[in-house]
PDB file of N, CA and C in Angstrom:
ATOM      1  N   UNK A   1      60.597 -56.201 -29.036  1.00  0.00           N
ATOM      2  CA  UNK A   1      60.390 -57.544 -29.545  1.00  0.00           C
ATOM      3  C   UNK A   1      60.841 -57.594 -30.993  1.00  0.00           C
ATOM      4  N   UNK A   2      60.922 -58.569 -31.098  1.00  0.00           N
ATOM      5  CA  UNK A   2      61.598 -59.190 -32.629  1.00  0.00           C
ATOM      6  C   UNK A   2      60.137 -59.774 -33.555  1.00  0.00           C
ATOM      7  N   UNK A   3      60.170 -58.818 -34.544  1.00  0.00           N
ATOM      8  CA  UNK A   3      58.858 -59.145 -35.498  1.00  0.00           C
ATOM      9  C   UNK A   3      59.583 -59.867 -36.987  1.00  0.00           C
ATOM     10  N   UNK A   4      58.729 -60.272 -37.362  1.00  0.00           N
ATOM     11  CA  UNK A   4      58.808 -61.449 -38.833  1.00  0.00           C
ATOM     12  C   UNK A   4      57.689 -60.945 -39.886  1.00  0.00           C
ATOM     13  N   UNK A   5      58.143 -60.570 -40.886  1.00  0.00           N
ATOM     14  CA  UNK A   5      57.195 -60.192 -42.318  1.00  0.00           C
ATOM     15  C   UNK A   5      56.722 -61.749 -42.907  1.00  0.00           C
ATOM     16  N   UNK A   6      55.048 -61.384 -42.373  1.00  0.00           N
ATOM     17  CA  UNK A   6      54.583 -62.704 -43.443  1.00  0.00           C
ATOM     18  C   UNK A   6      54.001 -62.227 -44.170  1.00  0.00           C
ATOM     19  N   UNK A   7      53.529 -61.085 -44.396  1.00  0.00           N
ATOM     20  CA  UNK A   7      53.171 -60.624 -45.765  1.00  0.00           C
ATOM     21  C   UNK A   7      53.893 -59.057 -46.133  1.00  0.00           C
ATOM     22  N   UNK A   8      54.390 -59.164 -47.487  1.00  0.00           N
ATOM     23  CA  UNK A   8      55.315 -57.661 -47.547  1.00  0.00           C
ATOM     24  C   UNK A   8      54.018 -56.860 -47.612  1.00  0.00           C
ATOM     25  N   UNK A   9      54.429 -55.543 -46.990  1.00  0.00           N
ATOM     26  CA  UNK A   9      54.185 -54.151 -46.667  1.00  0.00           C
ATOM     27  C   UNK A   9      55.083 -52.754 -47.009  1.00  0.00           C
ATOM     28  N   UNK A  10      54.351 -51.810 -47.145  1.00  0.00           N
ATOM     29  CA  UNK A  10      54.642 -50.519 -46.950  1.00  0.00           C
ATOM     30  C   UNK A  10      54.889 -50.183 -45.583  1.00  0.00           C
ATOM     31  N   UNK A  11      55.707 -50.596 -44.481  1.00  0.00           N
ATOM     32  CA  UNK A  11      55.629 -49.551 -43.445  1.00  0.00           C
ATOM     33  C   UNK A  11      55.938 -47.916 -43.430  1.00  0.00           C
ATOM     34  N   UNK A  12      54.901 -47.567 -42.977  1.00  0.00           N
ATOM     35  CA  UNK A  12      54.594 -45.835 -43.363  1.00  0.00           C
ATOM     36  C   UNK A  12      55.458 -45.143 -42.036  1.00  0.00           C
ATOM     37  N   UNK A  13      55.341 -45.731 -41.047  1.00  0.00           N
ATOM     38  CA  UNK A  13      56.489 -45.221 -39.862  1.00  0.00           C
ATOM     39  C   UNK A  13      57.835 -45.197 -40.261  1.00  0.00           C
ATOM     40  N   UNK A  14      58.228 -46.366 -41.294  1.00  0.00           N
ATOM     41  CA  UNK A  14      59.667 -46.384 -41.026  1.00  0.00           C
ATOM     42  C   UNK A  14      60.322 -45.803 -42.547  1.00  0.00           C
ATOM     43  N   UNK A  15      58.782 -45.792 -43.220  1.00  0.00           N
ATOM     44  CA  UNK A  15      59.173 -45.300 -44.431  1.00  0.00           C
ATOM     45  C   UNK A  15      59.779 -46.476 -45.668  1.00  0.00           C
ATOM     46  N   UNK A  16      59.505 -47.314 -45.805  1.00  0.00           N
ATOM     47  CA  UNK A  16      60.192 -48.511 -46.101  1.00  0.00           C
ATOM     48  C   UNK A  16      59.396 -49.793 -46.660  1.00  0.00           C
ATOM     49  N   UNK A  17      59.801 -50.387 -47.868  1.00  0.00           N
ATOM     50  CA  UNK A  17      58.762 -51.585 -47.845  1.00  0.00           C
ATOM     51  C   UNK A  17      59.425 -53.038 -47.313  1.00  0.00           C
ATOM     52  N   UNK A  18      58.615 -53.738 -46.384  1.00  0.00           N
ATOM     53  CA  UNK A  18      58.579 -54.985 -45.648  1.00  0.00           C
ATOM     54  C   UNK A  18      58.987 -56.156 -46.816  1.00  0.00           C
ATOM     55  N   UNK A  19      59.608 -56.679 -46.605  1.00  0.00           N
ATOM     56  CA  UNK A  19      60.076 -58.056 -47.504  1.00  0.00           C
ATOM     57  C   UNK A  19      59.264 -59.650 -46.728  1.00  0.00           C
ATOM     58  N   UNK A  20      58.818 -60.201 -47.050  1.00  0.00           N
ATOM     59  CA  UNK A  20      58.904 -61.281 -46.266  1.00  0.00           C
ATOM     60  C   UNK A  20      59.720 -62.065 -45.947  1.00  0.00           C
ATOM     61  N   UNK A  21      59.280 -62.647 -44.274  1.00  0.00           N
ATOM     62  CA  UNK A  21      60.363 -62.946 -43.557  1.00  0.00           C
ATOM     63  C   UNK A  21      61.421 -62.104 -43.437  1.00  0.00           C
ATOM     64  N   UNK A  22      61.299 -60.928 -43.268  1.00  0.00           N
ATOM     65  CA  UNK A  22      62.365 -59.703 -43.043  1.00  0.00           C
ATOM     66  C   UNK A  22      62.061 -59.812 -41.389  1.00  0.00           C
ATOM     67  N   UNK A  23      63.081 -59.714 -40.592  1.00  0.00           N
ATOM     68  CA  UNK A  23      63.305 -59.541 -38.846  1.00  0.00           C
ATOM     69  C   UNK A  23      63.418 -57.715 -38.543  1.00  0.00           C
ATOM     70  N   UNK A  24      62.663 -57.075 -37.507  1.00  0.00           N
ATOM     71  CA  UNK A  24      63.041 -56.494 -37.330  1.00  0.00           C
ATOM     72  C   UNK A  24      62.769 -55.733 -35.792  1.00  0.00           C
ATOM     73  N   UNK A  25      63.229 -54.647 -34.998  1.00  0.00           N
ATOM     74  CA  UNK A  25      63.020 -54.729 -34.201  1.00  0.00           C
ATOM     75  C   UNK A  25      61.764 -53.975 -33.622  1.00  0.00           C
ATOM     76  N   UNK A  26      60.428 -53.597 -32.648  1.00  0.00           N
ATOM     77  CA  UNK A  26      59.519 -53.151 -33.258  1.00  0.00           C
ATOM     78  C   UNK A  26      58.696 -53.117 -31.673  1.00  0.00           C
ATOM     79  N   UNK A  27      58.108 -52.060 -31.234  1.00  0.00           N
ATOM     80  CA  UNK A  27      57.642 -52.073 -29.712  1.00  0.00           C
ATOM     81  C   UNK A  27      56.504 -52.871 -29.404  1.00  0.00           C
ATOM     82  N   UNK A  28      56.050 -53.786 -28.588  1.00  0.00           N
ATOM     83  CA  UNK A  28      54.472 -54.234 -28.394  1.00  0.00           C
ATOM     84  C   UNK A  28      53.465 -53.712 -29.167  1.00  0.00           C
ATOM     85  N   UNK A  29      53.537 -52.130 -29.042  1.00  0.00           N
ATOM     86  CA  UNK A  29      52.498 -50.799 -29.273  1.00  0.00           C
ATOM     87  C   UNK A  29      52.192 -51.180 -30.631  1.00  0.00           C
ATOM     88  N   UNK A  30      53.730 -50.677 -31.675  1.00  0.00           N
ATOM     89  CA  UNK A  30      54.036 -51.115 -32.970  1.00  0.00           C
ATOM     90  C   UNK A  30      53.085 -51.933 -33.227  1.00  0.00           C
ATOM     91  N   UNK A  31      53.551 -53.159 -32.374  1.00  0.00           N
ATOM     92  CA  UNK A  31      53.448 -54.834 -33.536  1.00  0.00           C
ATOM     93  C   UNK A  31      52.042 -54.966 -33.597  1.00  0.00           C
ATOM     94  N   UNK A  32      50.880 -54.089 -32.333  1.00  0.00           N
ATOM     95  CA  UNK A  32      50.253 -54.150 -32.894  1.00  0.00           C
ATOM     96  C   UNK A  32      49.012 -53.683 -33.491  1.00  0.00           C
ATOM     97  N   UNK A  33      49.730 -52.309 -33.709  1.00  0.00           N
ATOM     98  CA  UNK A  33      48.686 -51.203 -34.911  1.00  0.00           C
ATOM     99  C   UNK A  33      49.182 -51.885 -36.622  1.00  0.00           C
ATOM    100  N   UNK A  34      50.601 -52.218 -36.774  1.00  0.00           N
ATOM    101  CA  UNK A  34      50.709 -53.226 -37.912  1.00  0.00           C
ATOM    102  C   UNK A  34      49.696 -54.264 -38.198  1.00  0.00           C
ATOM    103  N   UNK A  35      49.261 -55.058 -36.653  1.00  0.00           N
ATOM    104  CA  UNK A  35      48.700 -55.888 -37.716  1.00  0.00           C
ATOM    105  C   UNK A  35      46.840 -55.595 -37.438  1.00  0.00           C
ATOM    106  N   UNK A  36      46.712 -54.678 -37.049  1.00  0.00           N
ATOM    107  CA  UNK A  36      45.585 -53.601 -37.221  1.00  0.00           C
ATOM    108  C   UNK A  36      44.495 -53.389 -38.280  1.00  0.00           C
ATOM    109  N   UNK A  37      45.300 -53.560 -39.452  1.00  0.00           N
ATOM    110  CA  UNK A  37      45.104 -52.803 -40.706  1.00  0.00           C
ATOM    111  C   UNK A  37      43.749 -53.933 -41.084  1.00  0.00           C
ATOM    112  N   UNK A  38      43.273 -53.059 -42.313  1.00  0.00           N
ATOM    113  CA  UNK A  38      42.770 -53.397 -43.135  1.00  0.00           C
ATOM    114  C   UNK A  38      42.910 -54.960 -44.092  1.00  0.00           C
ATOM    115  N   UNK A  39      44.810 -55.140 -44.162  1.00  0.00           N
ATOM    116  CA  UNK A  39      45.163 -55.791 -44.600  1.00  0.00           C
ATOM    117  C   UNK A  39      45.188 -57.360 -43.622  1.00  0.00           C
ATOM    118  N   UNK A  40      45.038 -57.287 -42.894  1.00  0.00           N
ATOM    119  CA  UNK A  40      45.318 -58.552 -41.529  1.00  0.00           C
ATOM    120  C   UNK A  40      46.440 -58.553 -41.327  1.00  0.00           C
ATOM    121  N   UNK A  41      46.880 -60.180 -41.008  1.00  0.00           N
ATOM    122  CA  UNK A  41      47.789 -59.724 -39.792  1.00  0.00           C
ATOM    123  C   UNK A  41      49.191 -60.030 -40.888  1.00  0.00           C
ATOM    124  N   UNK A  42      50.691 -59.638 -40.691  1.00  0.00           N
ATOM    125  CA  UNK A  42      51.572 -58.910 -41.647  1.00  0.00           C
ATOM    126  C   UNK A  42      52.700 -59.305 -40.879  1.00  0.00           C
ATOM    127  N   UNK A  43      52.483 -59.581 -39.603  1.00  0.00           N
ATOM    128  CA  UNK A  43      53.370 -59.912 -38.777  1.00  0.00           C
ATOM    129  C   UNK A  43      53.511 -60.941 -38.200  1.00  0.00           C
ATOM    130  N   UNK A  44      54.453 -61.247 -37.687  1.00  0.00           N
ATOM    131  CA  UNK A  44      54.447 -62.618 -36.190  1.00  0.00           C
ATOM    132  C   UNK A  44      55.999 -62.141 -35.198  1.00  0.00           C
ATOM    133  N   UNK A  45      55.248 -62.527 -33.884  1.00  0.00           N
ATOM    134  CA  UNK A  45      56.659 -62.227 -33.484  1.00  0.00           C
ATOM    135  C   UNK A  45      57.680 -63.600 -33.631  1.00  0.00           C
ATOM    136  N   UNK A  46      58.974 -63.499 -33.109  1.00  0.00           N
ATOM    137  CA  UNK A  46      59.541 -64.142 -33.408  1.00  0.00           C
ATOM    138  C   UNK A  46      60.213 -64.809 -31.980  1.00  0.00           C
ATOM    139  N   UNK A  47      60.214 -65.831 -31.500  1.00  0.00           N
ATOM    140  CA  UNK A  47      60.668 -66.034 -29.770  1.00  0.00           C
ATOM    141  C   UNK A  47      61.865 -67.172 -30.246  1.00  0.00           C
ATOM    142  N   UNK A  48      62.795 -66.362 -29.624  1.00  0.00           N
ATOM    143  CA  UNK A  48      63.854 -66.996 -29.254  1.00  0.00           C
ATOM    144  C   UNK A  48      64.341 -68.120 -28.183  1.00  0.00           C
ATOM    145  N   UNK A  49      63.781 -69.610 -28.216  1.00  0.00           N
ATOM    146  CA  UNK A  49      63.282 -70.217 -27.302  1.00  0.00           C
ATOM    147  C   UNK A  49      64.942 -70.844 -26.888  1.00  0.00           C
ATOM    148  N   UNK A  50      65.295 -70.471 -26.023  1.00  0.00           N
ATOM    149  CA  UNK A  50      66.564 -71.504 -25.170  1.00  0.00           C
ATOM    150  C   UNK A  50      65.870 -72.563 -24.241  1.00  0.00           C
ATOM    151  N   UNK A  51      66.976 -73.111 -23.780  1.00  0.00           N
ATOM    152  CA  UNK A  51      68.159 -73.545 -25.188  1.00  0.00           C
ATOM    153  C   UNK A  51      67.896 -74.415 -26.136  1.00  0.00           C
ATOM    154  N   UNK A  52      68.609 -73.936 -27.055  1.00  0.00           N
ATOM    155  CA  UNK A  52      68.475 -74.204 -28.367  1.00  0.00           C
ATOM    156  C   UNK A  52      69.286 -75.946 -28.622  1.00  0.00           C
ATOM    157  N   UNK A  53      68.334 -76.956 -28.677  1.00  0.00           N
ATOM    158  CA  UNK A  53      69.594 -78.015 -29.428  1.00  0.00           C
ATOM    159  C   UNK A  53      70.388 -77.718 -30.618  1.00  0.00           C
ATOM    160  N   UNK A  54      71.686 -78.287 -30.133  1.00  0.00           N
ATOM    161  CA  UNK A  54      72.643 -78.095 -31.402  1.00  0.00           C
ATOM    162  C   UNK A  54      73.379 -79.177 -32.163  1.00  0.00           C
ATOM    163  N   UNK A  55      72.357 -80.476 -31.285  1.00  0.00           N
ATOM    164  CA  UNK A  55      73.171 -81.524 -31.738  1.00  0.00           C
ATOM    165  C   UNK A  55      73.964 -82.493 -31.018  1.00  0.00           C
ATOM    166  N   UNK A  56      74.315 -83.764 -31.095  1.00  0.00           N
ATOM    167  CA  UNK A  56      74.787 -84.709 -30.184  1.00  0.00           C
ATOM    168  C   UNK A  56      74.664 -84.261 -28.499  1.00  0.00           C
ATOM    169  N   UNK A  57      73.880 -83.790 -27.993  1.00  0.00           N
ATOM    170  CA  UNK A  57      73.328 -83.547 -26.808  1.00  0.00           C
ATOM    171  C   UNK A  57      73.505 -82.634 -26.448  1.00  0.00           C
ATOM    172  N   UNK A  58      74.328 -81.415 -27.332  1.00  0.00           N
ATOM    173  CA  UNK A  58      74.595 -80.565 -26.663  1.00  0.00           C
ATOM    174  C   UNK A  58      73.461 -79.128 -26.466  1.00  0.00           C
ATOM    175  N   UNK A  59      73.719 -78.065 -25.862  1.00  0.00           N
ATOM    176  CA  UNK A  59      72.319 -77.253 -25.857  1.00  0.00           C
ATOM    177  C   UNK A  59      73.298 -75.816 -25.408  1.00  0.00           C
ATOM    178  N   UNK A  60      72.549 -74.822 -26.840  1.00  0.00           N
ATOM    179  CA  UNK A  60      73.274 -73.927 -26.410  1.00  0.00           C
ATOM    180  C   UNK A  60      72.277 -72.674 -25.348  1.00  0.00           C
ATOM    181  N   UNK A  61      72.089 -72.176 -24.671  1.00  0.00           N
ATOM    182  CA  UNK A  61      72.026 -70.928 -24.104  1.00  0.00           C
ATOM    183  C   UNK A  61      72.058 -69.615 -24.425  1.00  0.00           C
ATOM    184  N   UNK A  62      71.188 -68.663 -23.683  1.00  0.00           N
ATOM    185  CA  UNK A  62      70.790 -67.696 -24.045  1.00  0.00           C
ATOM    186  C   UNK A  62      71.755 -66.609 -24.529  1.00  0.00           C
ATOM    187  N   UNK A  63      73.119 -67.297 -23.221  1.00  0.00           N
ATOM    188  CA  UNK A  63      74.470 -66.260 -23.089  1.00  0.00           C
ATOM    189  C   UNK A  63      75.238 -66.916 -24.630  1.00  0.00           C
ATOM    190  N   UNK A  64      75.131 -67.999 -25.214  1.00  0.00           N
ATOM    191  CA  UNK A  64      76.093 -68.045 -25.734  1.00  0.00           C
ATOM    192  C   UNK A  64      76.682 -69.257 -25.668  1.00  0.00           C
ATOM    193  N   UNK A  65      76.666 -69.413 -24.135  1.00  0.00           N
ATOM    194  CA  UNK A  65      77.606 -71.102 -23.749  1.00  0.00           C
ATOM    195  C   UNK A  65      76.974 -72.297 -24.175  1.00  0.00           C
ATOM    196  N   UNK A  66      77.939 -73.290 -24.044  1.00  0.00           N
ATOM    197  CA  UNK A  66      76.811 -74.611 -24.694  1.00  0.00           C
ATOM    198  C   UNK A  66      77.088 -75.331 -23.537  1.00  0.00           C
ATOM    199  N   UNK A  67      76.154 -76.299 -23.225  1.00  0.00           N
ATOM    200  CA  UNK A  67      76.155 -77.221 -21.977  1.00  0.00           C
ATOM    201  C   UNK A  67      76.071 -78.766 -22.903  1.00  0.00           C
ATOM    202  N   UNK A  68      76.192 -79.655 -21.895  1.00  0.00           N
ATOM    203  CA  UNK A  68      75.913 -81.253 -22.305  1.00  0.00           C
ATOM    204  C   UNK A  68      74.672 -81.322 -21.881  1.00  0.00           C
ATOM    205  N   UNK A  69      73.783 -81.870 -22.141  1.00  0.00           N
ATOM    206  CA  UNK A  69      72.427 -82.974 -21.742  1.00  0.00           C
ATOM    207  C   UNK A  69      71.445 -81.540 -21.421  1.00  0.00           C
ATOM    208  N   UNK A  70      70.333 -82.199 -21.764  1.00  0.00           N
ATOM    209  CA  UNK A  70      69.199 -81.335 -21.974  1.00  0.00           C
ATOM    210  C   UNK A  70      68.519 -80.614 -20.499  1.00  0.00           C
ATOM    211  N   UNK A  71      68.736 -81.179 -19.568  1.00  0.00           N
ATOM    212  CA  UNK A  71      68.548 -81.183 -18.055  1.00  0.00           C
ATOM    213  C   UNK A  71      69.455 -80.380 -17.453  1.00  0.00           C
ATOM    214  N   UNK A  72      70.482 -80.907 -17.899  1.00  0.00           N
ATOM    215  CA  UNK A  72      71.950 -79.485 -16.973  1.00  0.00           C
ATOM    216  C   UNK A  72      71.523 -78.194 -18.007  1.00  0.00           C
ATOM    217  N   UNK A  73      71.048 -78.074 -19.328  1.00  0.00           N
ATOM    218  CA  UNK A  73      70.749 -77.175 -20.067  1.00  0.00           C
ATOM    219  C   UNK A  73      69.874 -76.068 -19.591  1.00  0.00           C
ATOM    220  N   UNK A  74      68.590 -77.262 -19.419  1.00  0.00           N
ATOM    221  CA  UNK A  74      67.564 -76.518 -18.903  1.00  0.00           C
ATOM    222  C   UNK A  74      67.358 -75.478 -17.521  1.00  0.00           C
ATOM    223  N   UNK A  75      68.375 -76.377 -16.570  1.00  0.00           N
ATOM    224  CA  UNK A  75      68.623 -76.099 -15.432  1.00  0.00           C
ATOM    225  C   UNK A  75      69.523 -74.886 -15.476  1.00  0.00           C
ATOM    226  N   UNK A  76      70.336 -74.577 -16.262  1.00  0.00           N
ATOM    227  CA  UNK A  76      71.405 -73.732 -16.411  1.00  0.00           C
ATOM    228  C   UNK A  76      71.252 -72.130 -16.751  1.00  0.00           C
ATOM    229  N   UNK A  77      69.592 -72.132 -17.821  1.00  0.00           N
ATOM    230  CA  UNK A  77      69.166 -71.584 -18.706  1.00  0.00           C
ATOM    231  C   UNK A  77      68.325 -70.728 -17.517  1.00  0.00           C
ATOM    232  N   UNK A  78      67.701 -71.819 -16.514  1.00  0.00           N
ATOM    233  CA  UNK A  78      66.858 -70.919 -15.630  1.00  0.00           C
ATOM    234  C   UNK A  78      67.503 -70.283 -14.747  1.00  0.00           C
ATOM    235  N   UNK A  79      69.024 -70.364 -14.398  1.00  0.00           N
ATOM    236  CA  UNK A  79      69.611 -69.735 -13.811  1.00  0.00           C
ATOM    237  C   UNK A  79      70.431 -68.215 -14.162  1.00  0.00           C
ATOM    238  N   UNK A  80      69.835 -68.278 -15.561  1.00  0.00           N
ATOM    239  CA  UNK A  80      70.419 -66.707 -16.461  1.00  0.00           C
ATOM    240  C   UNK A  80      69.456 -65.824 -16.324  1.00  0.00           C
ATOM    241  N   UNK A  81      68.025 -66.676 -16.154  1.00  0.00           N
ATOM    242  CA  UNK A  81      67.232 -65.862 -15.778  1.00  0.00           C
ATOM    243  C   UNK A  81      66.549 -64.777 -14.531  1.00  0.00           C
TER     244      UNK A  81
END
């Protein structure tokens, strides 16, 4: 999963300090002994929701492609799945 710094950190696993709003990539297990701590929670994941509007009706997809109208989108999107 894809994690998000809402508060900077020391990560001691990776050796490294956390920036906020830094992306990175990070196992279930990971995301959540991070937000574990003492300190609360440090993290959020981040969901990549398709498809994405991009504007004058169009909608892009998980692959990449862009479709017309929000319905052939939607419909299209469940078929990648």
């Amino acid at each position: 999963m894809i994690a998000k710094t809402i508060k900077r950190f020391y990560d001691k696993k990776e050796k490294k300090h956390r920036v906020v709003n830094e992306q990175f990539e990070v196992s279930a297990v990971r995301f959540k002994d991070i937000n574990s701590t003492k300190f609360g929670k440090l993290v959020e994941e981040v969901k990549n929701e398709f498809p994405k509007h991009v504007g004058g009706g169009n909608y892009e997809l998980s692959n990449g492609e862009k479709v017309k109208g929000k319905e052939k989108a939607l419909a299209a999107e469940e078929e990648l799945k």
